[in-house]
Protein backbone atom coordinates (compact mmCIF):
# COMPACT_ATOMS: atom_id res chain seq x y z
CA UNK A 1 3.68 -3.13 24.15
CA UNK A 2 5.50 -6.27 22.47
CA UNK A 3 8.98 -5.27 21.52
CA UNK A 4 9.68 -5.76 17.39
CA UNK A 5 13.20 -5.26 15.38
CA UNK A 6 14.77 -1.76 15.37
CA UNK A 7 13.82 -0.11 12.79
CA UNK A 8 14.75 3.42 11.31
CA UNK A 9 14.44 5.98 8.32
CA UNK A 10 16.89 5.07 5.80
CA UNK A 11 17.98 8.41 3.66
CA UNK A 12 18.93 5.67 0.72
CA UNK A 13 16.00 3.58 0.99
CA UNK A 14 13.36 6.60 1.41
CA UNK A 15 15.41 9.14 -0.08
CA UNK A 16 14.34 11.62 -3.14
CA UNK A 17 16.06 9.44 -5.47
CA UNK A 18 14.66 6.09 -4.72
CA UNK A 19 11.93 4.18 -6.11
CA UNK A 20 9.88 1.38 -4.91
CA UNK A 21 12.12 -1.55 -3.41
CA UNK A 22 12.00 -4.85 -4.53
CA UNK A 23 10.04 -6.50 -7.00
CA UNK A 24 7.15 -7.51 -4.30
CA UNK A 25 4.06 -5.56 -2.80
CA UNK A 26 1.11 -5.26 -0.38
CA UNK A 27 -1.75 -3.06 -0.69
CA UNK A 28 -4.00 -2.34 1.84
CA UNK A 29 -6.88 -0.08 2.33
CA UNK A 30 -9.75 0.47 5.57
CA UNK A 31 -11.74 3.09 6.32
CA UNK A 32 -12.28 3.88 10.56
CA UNK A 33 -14.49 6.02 11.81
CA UNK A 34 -13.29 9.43 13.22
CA UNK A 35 -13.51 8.50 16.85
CA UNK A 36 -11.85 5.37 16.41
CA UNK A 37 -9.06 7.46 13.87
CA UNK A 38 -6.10 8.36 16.16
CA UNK A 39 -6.21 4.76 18.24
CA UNK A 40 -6.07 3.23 14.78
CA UNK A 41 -2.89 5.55 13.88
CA UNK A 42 -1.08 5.22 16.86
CA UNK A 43 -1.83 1.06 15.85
CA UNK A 44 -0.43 1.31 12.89
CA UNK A 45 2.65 3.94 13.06
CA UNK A 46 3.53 2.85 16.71
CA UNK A 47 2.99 -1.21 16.74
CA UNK A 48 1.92 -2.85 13.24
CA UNK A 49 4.43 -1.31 10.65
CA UNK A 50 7.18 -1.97 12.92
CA UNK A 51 6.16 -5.89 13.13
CA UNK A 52 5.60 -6.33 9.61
CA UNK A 53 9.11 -4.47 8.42
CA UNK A 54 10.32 -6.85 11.24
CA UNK A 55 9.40 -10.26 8.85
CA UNK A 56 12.03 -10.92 6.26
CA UNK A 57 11.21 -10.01 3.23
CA UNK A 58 9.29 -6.68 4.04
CA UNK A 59 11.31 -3.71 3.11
CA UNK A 60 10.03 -0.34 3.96
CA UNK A 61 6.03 0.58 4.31
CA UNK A 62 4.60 3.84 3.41
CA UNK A 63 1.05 5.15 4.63
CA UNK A 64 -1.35 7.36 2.86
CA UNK A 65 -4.46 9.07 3.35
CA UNK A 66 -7.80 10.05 1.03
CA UNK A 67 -8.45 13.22 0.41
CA UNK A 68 -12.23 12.71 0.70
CA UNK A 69 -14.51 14.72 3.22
CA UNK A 70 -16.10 13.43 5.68
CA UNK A 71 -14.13 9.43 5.19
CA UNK A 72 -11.32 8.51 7.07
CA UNK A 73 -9.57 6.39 4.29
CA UNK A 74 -6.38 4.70 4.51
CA UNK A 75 -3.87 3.00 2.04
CA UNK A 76 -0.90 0.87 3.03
CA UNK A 77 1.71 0.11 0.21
CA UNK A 78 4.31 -2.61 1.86
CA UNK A 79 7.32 -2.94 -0.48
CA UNK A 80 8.44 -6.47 -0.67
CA UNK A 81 11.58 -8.33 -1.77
CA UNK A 82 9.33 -10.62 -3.79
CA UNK A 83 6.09 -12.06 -3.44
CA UNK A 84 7.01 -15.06 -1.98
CA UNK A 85 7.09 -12.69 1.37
CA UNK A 86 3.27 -12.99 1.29
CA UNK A 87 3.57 -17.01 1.70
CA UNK A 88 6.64 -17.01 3.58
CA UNK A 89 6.43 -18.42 7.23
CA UNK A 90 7.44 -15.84 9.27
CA UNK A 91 4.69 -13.72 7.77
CA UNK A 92 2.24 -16.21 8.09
CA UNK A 93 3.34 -16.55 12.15
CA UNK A 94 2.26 -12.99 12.45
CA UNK A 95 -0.82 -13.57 10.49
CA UNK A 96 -1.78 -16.21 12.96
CA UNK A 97 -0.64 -14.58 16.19
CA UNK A 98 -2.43 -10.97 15.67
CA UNK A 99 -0.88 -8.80 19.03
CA UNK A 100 -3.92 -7.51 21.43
CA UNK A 101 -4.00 -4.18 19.82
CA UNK A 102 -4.13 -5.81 16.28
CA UNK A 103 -7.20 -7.99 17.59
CA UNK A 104 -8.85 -4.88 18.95
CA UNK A 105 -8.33 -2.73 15.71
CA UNK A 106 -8.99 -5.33 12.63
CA UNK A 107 -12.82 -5.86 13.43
CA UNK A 108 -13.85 -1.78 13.14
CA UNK A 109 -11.70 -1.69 9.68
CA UNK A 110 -14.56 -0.92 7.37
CA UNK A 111 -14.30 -1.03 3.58
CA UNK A 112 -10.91 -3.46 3.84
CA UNK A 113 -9.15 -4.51 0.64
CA UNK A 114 -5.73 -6.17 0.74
CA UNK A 115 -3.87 -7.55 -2.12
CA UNK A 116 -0.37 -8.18 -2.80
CA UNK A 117 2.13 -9.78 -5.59
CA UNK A 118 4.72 -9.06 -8.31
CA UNK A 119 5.38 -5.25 -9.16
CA UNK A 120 5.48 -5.35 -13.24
CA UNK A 121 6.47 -1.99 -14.54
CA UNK A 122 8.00 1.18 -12.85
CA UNK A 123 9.25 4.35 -14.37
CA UNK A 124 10.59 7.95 -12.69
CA UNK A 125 12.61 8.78 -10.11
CA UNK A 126 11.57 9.58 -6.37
CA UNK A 127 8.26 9.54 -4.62
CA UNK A 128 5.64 11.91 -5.04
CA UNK A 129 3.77 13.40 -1.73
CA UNK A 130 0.02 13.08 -3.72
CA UNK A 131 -1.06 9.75 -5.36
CA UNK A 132 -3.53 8.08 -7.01
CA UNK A 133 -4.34 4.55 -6.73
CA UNK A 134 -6.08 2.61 -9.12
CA UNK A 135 -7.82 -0.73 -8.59
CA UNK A 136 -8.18 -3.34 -11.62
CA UNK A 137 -9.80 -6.55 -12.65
CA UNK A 138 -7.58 -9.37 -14.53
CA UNK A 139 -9.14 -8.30 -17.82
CA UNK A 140 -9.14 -4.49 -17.49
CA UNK A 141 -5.15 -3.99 -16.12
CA UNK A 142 -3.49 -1.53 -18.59
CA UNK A 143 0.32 -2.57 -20.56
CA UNK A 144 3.23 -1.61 -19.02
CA UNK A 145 3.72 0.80 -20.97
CA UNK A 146 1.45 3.25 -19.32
CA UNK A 147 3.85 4.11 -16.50
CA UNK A 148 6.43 5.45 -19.30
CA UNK A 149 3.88 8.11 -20.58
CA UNK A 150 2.22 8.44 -16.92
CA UNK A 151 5.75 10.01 -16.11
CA UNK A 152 6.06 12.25 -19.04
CA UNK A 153 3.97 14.22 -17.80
CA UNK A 154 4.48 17.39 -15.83
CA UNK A 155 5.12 17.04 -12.04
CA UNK A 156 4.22 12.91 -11.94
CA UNK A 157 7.54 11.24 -10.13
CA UNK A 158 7.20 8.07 -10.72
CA UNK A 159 4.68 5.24 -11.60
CA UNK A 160 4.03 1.45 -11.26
CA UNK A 161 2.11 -0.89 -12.33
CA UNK A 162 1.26 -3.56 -9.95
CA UNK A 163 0.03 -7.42 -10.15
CA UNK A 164 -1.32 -9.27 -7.30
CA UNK A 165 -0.79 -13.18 -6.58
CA UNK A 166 -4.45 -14.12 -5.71
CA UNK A 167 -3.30 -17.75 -4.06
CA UNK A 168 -0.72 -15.82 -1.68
CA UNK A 169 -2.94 -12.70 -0.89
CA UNK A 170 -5.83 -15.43 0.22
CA UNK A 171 -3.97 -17.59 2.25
CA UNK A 172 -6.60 -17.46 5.34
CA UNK A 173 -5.20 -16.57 8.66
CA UNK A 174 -6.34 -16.42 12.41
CA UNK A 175 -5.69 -12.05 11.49
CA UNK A 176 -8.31 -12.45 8.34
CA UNK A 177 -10.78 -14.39 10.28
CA UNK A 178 -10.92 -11.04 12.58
CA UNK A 179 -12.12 -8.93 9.24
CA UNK A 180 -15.91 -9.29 8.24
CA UNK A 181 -15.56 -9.28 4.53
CA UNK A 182 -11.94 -8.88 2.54
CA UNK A 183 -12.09 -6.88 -0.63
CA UNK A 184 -9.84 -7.69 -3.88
CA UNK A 185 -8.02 -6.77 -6.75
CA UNK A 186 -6.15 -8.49 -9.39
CA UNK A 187 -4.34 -5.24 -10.44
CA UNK A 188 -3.05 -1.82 -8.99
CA UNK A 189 -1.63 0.88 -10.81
CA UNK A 190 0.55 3.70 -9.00
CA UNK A 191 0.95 7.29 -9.92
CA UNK A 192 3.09 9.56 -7.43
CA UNK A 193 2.92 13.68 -8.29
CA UNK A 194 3.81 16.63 -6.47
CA UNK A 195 0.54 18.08 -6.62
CA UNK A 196 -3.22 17.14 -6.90
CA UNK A 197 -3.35 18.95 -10.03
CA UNK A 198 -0.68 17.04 -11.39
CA UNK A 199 -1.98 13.79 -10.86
CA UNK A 200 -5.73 14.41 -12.13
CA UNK A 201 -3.91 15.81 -15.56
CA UNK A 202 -2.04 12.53 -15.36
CA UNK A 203 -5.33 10.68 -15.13
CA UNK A 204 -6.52 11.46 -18.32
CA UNK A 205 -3.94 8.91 -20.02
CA UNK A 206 -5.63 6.13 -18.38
CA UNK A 207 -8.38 3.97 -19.22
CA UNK A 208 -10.11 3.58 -16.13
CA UNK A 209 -13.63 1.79 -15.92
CA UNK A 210 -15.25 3.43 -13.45
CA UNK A 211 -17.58 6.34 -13.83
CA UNK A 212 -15.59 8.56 -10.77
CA UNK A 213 -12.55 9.97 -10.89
CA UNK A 214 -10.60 8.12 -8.05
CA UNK A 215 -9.62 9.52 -4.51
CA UNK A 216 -6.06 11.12 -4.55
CA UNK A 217 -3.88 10.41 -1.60
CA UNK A 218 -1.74 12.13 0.57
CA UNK A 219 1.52 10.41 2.37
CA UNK A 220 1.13 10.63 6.13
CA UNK A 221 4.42 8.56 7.52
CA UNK A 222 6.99 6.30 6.07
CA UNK A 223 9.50 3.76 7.52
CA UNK A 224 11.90 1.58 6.15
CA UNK A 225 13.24 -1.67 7.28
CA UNK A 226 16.70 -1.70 8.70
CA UNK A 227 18.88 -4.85 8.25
């Protein structure tokens, strides 16, 4: 296995009074199939975060899963130092030098959608263990004010609102040319509860387009970047 930058759990970074770092992000989401479930987790926790908090400008990474039956759904929220991480060269070197294991995993990611850019808005304290993820167009992203009365309600940590850079995101790579089709988003917004219940109350104060309720999440491992 190629060896990356030490890494390790940072009690400031991740602790229960942080917030997102940085004023960057990447969001990522794939579903696998349940065979292929635990080689892709081993990928991810034991090879790919490691690289990517290895590039400059990547600060900590932390991966959830949907609670949906029967779909093995996974998000990836990267927290950046800016967006110009997404464009920088020593991301892009990765991007165009995907290890063996990468090249073996990115063709059975199913439903992929990556996006990343500025973080806008952020209010609370902490991170909550259950979240909900929402996905907007340009003309349907809420004001920032919605993350001040997401967190005034009861049990919701934190919440942020989240703008990607469409020319950065679509850079196209040798890694991107392994994916079939790449989903998108102009928009993400981030609420982070300590319960499921919590979180679906929270919903209600946002005007979401879809017909669904959205999938809430569940975090399954964290690491931070250490520098």
């Amino acid at each position: 296995m190629k060896a990356f930058p030490a890494l390790s759990w940072s009690n400031h970074q991740l602790g229960s009074s942080s917030r997102m770092q940085g004023n960057g992000f990447l969001a990522i989401w794939s579903d696998v199939s349940a065979a292929q479930e635990t080689d892709y987790l081993h990928w991810l926790t034991r090879e790919h975060t490691q690289e990517r908090l290895g590039v400059q400008g990547f600060l900590a990474v932390r991966v959830f899963k949907a609670q949906l039956d029967g779909v093995h759904r996974f998000l990836i929220v990267y927290e950046l130092e800016d967006a110009t991480a997404l464009a920088g060269q020593p991301y892009l070197d990765r991007l165009n030098a995907p290890t063996p294991w990468s090249q073996r995993i990115m063709p059975i990611l199913q439903n992929f959608a990556r996006g990343g850019g500025r973080r806008v808005a952020s209010a609370g304290h902490g991170r909550g263990g259950v979240v909900a993820a929402l996905r907007f167009a340009a003309d349907e992203l809420p004001a920032a004010g919605v993350v001040e009365r997401l967190v005034g309600h009861d049990r919701i940590a934190a919440a942020h609102l989240l703008e990607t850079d469409r020319a950065r995101t679509g850079i196209k790579t040798s890694e991107k040319g392994l994916r079939a089709n790449d989903g998108a988003f102009d928009g993400l917004l981030l609420i982070e509860g300590l319960d499921q219940a919590a979180v679906r109350a929270a919903l209600g104060a946002v005007p979401w387009p879809a017909a669904d309720a959205p999938p809430l999440y569940t975090m399954v491992f964290a690491l931070a970047a250490s520098r």
